[in-house]
N, C-alpha and C. Protein backbone atom coordinates (compact mmCIF):
# COMPACT_ATOMS: atom_id res chain seq x y z
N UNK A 1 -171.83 -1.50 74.03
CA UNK A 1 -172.99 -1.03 73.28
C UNK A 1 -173.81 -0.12 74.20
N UNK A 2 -174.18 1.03 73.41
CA UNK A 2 -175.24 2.11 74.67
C UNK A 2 -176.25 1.81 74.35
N UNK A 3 -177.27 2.69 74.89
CA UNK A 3 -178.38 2.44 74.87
C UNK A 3 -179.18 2.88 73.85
N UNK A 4 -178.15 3.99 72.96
CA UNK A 4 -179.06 4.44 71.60
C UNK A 4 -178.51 3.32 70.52
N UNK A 5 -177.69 2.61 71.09
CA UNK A 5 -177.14 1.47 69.67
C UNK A 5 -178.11 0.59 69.81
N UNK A 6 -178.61 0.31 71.01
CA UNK A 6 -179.61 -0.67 71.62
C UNK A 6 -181.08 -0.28 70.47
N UNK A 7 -181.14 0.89 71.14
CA UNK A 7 -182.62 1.65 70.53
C UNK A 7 -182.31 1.62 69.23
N UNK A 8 -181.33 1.96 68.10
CA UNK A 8 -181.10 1.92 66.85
C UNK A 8 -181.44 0.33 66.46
N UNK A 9 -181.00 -0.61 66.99
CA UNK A 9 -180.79 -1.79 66.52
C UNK A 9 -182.89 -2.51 66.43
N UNK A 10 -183.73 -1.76 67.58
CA UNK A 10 -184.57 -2.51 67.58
C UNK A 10 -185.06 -1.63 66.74
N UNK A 11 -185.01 -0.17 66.55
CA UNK A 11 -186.18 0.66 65.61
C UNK A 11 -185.87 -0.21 64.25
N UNK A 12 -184.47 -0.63 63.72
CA UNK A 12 -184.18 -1.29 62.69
C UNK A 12 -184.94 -3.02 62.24
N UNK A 13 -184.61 -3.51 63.76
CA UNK A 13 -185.27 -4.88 63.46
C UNK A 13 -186.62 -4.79 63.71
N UNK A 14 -187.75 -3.96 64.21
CA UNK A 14 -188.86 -3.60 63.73
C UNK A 14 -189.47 -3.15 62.47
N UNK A 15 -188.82 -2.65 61.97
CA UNK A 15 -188.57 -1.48 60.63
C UNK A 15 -189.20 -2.78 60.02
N UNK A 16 -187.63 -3.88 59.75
CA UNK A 16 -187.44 -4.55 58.98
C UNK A 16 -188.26 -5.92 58.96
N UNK A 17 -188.47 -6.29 60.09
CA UNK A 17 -189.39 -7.13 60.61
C UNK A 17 -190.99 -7.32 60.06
N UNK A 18 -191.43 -5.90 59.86
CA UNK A 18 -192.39 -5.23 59.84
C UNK A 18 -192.74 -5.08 58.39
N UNK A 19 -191.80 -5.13 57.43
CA UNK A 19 -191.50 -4.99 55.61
C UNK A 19 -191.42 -6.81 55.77
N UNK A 20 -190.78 -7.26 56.01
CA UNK A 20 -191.17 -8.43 55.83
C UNK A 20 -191.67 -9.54 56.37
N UNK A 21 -192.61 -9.26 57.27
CA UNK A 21 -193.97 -9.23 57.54
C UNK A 21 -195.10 -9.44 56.35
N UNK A 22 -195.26 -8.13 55.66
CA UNK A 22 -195.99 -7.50 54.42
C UNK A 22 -195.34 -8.29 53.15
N UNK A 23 -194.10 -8.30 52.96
CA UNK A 23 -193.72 -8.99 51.89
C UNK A 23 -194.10 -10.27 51.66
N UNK A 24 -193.96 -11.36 52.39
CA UNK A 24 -194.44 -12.81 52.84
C UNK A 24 -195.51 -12.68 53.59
N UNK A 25 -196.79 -12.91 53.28
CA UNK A 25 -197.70 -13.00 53.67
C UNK A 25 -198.06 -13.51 54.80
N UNK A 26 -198.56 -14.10 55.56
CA UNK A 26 -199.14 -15.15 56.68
C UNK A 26 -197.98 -15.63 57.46
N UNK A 27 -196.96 -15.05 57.44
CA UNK A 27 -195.89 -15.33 58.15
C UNK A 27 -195.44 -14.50 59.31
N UNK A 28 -196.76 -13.87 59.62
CA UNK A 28 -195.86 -12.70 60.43
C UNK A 28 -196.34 -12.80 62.06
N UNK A 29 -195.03 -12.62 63.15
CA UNK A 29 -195.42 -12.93 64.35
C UNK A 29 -195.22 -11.92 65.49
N UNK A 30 -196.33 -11.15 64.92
CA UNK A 30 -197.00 -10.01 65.99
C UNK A 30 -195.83 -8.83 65.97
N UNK A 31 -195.42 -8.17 66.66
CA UNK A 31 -194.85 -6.93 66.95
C UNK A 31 -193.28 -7.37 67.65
N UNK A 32 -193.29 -8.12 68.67
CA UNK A 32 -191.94 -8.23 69.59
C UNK A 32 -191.72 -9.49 68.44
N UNK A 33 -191.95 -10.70 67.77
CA UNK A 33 -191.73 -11.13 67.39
C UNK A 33 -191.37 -11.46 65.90
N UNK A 34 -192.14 -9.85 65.07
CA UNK A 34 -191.21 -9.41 63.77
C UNK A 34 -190.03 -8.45 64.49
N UNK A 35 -190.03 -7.87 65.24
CA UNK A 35 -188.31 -7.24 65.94
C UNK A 35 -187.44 -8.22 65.96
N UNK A 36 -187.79 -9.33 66.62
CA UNK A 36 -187.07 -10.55 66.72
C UNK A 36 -186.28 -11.18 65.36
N UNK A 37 -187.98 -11.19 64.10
CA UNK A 37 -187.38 -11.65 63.25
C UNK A 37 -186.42 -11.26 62.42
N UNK A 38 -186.81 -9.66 62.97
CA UNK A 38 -185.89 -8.23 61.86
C UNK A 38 -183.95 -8.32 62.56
N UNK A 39 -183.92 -8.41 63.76
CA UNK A 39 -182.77 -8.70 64.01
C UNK A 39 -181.96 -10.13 63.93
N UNK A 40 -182.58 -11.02 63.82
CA UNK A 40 -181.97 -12.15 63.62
C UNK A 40 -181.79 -11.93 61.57
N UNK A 41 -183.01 -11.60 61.00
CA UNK A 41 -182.58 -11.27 59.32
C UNK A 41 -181.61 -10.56 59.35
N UNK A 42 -180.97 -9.60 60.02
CA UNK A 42 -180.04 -8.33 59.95
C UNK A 42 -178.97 -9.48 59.75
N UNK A 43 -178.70 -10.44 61.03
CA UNK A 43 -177.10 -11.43 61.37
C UNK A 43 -177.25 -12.36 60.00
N UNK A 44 -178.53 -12.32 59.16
CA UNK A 44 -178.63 -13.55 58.66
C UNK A 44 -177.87 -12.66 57.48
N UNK A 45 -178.52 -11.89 57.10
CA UNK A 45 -178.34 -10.86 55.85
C UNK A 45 -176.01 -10.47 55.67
N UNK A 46 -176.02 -9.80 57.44
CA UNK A 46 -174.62 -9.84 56.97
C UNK A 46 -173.50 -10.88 56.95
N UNK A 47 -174.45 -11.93 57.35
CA UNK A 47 -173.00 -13.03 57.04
C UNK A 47 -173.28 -13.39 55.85
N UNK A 48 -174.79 -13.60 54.85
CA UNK A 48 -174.92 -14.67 53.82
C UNK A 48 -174.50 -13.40 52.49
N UNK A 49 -175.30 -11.73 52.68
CA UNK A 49 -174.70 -11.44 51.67
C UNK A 49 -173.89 -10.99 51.01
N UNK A 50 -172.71 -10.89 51.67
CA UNK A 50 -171.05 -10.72 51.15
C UNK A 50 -170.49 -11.45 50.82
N UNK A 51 -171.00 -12.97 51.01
CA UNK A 51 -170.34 -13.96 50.62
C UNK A 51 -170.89 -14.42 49.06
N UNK A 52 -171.77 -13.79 48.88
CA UNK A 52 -172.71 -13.70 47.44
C UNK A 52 -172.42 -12.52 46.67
N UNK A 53 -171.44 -11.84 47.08
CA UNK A 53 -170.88 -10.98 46.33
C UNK A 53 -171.93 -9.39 46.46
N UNK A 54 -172.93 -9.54 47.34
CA UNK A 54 -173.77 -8.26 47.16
C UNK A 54 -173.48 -7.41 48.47
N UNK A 55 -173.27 -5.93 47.52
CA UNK A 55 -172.65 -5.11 48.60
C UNK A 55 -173.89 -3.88 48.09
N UNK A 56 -174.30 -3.42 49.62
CA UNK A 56 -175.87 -2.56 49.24
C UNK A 56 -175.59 -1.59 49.55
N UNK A 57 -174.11 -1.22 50.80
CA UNK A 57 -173.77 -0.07 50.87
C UNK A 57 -174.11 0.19 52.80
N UNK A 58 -173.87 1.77 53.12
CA UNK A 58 -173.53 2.00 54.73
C UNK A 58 -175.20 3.21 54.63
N UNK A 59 -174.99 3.05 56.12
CA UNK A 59 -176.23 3.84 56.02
C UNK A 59 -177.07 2.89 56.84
N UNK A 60 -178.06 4.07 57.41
CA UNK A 60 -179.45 3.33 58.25
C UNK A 60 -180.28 2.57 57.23
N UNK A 61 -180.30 3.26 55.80
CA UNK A 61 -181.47 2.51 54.91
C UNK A 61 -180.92 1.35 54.17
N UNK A 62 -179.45 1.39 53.62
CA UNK A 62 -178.74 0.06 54.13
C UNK A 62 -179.12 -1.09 55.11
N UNK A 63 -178.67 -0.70 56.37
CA UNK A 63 -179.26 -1.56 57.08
C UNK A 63 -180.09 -1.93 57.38
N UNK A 64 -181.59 -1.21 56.98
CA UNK A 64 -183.04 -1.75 56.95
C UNK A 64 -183.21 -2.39 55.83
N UNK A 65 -182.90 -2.38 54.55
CA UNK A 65 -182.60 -3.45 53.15
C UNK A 65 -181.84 -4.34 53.43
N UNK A 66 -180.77 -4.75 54.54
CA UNK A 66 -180.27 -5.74 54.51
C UNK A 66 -181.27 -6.36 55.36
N UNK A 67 -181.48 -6.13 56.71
CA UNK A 67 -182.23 -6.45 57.72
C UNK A 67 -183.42 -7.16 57.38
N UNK A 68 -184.38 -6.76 56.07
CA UNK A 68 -185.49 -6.84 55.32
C UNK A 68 -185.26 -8.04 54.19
N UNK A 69 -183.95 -7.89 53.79
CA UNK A 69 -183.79 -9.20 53.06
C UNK A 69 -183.27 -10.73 54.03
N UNK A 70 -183.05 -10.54 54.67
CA UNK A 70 -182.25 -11.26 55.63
C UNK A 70 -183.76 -12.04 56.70
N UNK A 71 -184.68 -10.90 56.83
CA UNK A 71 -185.82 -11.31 57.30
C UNK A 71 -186.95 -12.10 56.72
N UNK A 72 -187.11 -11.61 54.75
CA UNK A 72 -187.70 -12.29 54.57
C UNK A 72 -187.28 -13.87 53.71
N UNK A 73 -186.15 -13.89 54.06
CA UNK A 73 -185.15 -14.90 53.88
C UNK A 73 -185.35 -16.40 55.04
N UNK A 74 -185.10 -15.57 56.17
CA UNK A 74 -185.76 -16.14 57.27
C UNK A 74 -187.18 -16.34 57.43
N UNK A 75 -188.54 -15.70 57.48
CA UNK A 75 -189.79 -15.85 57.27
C UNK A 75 -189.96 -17.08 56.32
N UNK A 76 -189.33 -17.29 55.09
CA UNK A 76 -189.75 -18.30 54.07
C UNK A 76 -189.38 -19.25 54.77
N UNK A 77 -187.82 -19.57 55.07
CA UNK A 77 -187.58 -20.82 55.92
C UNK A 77 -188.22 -21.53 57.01
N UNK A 78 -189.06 -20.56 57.67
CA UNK A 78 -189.74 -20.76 58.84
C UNK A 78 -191.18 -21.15 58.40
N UNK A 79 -191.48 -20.55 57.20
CA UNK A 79 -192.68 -21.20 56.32
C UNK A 79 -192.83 -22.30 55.96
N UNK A 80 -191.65 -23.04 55.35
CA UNK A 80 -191.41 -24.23 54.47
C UNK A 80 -191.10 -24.98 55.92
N UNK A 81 -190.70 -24.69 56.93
CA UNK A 81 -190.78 -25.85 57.95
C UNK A 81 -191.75 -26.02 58.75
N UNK A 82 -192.65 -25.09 59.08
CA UNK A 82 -193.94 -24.62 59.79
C UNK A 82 -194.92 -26.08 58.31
N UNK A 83 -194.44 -26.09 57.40
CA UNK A 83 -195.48 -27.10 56.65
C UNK A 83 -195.12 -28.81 56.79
């Protein structure tokens, strides 16, 4: 992996981090820690949604809609156990 796959991967899990952040309300943990959440939603997004039959397609904005669903997928879970 170089260093612009590096840089691609965090502008993405920020991106996405950052949308769902805003989407789920009161769930959101600061700047390095929606990146965090945006790349861990990305791993969450491509293992859970192919197996659900949803295919969103290739592309950077692809991967910020998966990343974004995958994040605020993760955010809720972390909600409902945070209670």
């Amino acid at each position: 992996m170089g260093i612009e796959s590096l840089i691609v991967w965090l502008i993405v899990g920020g991106v996405a981090g950052w949308l769902a952040g805003l989407i789920v309300k009161g769930y959101g943990f600061g700047i390095i820690g929606n990146i965090v959440v945006g790349i861990v939603g990305a791993f969450i997004a491509g293992w859970l949604l192919p197996r659900l039959g949803i295919a969103i397609g290739g592309g950077i904005i692809a991967a910020i809609i998966n990343a974004v669903i995958g994040a605020v997928i993760l955010l809720v879970i972390i909600g409902l156990i945070k209670r």
